[in-house]
C-alpha atoms as a PDB file:
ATOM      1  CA  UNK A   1     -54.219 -42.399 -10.988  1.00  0.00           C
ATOM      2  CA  UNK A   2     -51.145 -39.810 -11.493  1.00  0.00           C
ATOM      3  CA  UNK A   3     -49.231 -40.904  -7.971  1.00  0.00           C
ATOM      4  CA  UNK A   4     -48.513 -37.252  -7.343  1.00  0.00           C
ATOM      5  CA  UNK A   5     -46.235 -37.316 -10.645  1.00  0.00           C
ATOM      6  CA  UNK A   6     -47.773 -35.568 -13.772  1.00  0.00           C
ATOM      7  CA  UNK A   7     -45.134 -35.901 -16.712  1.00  0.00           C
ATOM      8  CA  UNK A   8     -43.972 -32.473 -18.117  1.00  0.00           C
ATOM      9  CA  UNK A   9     -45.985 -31.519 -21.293  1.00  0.00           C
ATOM     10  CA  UNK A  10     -43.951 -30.725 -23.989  1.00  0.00           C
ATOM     11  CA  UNK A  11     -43.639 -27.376 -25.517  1.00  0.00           C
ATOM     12  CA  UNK A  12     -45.710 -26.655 -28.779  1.00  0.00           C
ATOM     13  CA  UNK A  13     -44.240 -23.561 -29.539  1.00  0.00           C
ATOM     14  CA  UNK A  14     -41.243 -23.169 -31.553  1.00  0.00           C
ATOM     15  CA  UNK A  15     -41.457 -27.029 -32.485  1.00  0.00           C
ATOM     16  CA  UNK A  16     -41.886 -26.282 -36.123  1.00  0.00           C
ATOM     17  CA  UNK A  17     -39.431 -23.415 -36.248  1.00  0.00           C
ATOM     18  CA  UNK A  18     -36.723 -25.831 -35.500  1.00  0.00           C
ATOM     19  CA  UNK A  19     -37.585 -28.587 -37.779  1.00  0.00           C
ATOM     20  CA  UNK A  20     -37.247 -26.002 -40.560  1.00  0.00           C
ATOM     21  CA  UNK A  21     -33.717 -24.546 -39.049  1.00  0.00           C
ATOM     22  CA  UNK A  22     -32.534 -28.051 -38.878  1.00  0.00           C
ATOM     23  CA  UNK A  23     -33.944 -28.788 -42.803  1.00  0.00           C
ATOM     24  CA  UNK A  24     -32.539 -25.143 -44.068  1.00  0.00           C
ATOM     25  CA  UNK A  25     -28.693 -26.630 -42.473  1.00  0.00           C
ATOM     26  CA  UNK A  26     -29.218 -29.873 -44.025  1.00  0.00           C
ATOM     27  CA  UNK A  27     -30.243 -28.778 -47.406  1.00  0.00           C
ATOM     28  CA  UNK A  28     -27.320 -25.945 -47.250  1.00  0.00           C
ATOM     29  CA  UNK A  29     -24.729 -28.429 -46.773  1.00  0.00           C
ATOM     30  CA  UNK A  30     -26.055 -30.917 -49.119  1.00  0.00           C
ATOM     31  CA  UNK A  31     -26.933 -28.773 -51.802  1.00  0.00           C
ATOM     32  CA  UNK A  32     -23.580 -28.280 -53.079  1.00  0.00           C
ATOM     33  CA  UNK A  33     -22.302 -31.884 -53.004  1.00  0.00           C
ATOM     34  CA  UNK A  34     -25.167 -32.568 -55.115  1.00  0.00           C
ATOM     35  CA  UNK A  35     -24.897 -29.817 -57.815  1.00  0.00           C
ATOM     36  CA  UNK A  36     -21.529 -31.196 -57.798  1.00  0.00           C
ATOM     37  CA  UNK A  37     -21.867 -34.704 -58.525  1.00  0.00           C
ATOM     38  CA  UNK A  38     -25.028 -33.735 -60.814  1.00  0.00           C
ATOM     39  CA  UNK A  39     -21.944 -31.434 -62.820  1.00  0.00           C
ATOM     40  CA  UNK A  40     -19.547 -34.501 -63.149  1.00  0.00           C
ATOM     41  CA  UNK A  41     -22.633 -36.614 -64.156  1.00  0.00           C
ATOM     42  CA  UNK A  42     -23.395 -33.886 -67.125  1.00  0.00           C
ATOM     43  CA  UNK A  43     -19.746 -33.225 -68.174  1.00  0.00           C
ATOM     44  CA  UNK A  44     -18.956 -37.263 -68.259  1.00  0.00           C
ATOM     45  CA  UNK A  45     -21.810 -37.606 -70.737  1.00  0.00           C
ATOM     46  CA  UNK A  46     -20.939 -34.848 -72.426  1.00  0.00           C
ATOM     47  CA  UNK A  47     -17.459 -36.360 -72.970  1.00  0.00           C
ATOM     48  CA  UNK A  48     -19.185 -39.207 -74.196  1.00  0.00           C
ATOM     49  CA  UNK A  49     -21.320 -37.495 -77.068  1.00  0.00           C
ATOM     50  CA  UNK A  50     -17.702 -35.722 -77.538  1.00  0.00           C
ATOM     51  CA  UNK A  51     -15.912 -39.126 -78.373  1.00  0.00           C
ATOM     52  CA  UNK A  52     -19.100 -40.396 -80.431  1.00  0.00           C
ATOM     53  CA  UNK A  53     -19.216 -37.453 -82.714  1.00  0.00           C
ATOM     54  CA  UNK A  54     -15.306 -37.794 -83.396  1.00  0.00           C
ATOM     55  CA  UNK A  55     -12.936 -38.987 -81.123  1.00  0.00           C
ATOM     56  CA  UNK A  56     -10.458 -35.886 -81.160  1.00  0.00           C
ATOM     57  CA  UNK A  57     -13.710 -33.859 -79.787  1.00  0.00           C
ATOM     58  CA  UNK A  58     -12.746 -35.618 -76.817  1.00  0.00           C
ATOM     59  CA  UNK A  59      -9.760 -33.107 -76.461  1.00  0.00           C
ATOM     60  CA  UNK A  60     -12.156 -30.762 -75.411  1.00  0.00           C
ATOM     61  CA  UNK A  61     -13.344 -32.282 -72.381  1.00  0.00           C
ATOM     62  CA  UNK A  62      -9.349 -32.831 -71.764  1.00  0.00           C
ATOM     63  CA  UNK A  63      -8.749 -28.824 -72.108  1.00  0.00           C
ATOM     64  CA  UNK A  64     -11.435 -28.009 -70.065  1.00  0.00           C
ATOM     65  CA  UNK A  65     -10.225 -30.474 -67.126  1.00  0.00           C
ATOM     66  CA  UNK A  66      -6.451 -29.321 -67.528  1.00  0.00           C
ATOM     67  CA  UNK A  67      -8.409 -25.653 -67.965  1.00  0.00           C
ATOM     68  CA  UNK A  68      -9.412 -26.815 -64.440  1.00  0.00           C
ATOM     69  CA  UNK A  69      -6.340 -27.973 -62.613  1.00  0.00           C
ATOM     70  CA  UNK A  70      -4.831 -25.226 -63.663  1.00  0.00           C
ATOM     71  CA  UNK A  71      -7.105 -22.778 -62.001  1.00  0.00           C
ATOM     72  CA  UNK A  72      -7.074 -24.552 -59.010  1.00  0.00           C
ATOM     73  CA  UNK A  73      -3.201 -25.044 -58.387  1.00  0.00           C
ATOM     74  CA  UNK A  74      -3.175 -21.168 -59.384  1.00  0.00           C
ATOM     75  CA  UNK A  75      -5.569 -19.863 -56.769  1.00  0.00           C
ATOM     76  CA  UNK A  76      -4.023 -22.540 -54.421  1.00  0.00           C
ATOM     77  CA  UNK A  77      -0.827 -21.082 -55.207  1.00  0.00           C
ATOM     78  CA  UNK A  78      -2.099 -17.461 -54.827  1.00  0.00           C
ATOM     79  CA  UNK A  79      -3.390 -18.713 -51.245  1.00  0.00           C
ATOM     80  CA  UNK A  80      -0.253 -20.088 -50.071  1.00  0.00           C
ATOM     81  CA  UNK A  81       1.958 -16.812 -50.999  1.00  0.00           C
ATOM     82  CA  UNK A  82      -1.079 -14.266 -49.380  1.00  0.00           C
ATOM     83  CA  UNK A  83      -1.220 -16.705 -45.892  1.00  0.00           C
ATOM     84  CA  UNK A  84       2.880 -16.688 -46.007  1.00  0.00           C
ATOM     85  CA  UNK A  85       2.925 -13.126 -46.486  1.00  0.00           C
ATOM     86  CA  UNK A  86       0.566 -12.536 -43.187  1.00  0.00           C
ATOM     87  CA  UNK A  87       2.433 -15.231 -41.180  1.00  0.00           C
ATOM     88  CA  UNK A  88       5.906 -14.124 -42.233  1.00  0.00           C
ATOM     89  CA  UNK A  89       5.911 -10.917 -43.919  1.00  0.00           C
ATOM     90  CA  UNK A  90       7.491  -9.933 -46.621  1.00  0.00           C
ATOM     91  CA  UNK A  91      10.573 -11.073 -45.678  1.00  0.00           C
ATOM     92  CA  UNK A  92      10.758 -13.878 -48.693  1.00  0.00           C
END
Protein backbone atom coordinates (compact mmCIF):
# COMPACT_ATOMS: atom_id res chain seq x y z
CA UNK A 1 0.00 0.00 0.00
CA UNK A 2 1.84 3.43 -1.12
CA UNK A 3 -0.98 5.90 0.67
CA UNK A 4 -0.81 8.13 -2.37
CA UNK A 5 3.01 8.87 -1.41
CA UNK A 6 5.67 7.11 -3.64
CA UNK A 7 9.24 8.19 -2.28
CA UNK A 8 11.41 9.98 -4.94
CA UNK A 9 13.86 7.49 -6.65
CA UNK A 10 17.15 8.57 -6.56
CA UNK A 11 19.16 9.57 -9.50
CA UNK A 12 21.63 6.91 -11.01
CA UNK A 13 23.26 9.07 -13.24
CA UNK A 14 26.17 11.06 -12.39
CA UNK A 15 26.43 9.08 -8.96
CA UNK A 16 29.79 7.70 -9.83
CA UNK A 17 31.12 10.84 -11.45
CA UNK A 18 30.97 12.50 -8.14
CA UNK A 19 32.42 9.90 -5.98
CA UNK A 20 35.50 10.18 -8.22
CA UNK A 21 35.45 14.29 -8.11
CA UNK A 22 35.18 14.03 -4.43
CA UNK A 23 38.28 11.14 -4.34
CA UNK A 24 40.44 13.28 -7.11
CA UNK A 25 40.00 16.56 -4.18
CA UNK A 26 40.82 14.33 -1.44
CA UNK A 27 43.79 12.67 -2.87
CA UNK A 28 45.01 16.29 -4.27
CA UNK A 29 45.06 17.73 -0.95
CA UNK A 30 46.46 14.82 0.78
CA UNK A 31 48.99 13.93 -1.55
CA UNK A 32 51.35 16.52 -0.64
CA UNK A 33 51.19 16.27 3.17
CA UNK A 34 52.12 12.81 2.62
CA UNK A 35 55.12 13.12 0.21
CA UNK A 36 56.02 15.48 2.83
CA UNK A 37 56.09 13.60 5.90
CA UNK A 38 57.33 10.45 3.72
CA UNK A 39 60.54 13.24 2.86
CA UNK A 40 61.20 14.01 6.64
CA UNK A 41 60.83 10.21 7.31
CA UNK A 42 63.74 9.54 4.50
CA UNK A 43 66.01 12.53 5.37
CA UNK A 44 65.77 11.64 9.38
CA UNK A 45 67.11 8.19 8.53
CA UNK A 46 69.36 9.38 6.35
CA UNK A 47 70.79 11.58 9.14
CA UNK A 48 70.97 8.59 11.04
CA UNK A 49 73.20 6.39 8.60
CA UNK A 50 75.07 9.99 8.44
CA UNK A 51 75.96 9.92 12.28
CA UNK A 52 76.66 5.99 12.14
CA UNK A 53 79.17 6.19 9.39
CA UNK A 54 81.04 9.16 11.29
CA UNK A 55 79.52 11.54 13.35
CA UNK A 56 80.80 14.82 11.52
CA UNK A 57 78.74 13.30 8.35
CA UNK A 58 76.04 14.51 10.36
CA UNK A 59 77.03 18.14 9.28
CA UNK A 60 75.60 17.37 6.17
CA UNK A 61 72.16 16.85 7.09
CA UNK A 62 72.82 20.27 9.21
CA UNK A 63 73.90 22.19 5.79
CA UNK A 64 71.23 20.93 3.97
CA UNK A 65 68.53 22.08 6.72
CA UNK A 66 70.30 25.59 7.20
CA UNK A 67 70.59 25.16 3.05
CA UNK A 68 66.80 25.12 3.72
CA UNK A 69 65.94 27.95 6.03
CA UNK A 70 67.80 29.91 4.13
CA UNK A 71 65.85 29.49 0.98
CA UNK A 72 62.82 29.91 2.62
CA UNK A 73 63.43 33.25 4.65
CA UNK A 74 64.92 34.39 1.11
CA UNK A 75 61.87 33.78 -1.04
CA UNK A 76 59.81 34.91 2.04
CA UNK A 77 61.80 37.92 2.00
CA UNK A 78 61.54 38.34 -1.82
CA UNK A 79 57.59 38.04 -1.19
CA UNK A 80 57.32 40.61 1.35
CA UNK A 81 59.38 43.42 -0.75
CA UNK A 82 57.23 42.37 -4.31
CA UNK A 83 53.58 42.57 -2.12
CA UNK A 84 55.03 46.03 -0.47
CA UNK A 85 56.00 47.25 -3.71
CA UNK A 86 52.23 46.64 -5.19
CA UNK A 87 50.58 47.92 -1.97
CA UNK A 88 52.86 50.93 -1.57
CA UNK A 89 54.89 51.56 -4.51
CA UNK A 90 58.07 52.32 -4.78
CA UNK A 91 58.03 54.85 -2.48
CA UNK A 92 60.52 52.87 0.15
Amino acid sequence: MSYGYEPPKPSEEGSWGEVWAIIKVVVGMLLPVIAIMFGMIIFVAVSIMFFLVHPAMLLLSAAVVAAGVWFLARRDRHLQDEEERRIFGDRH
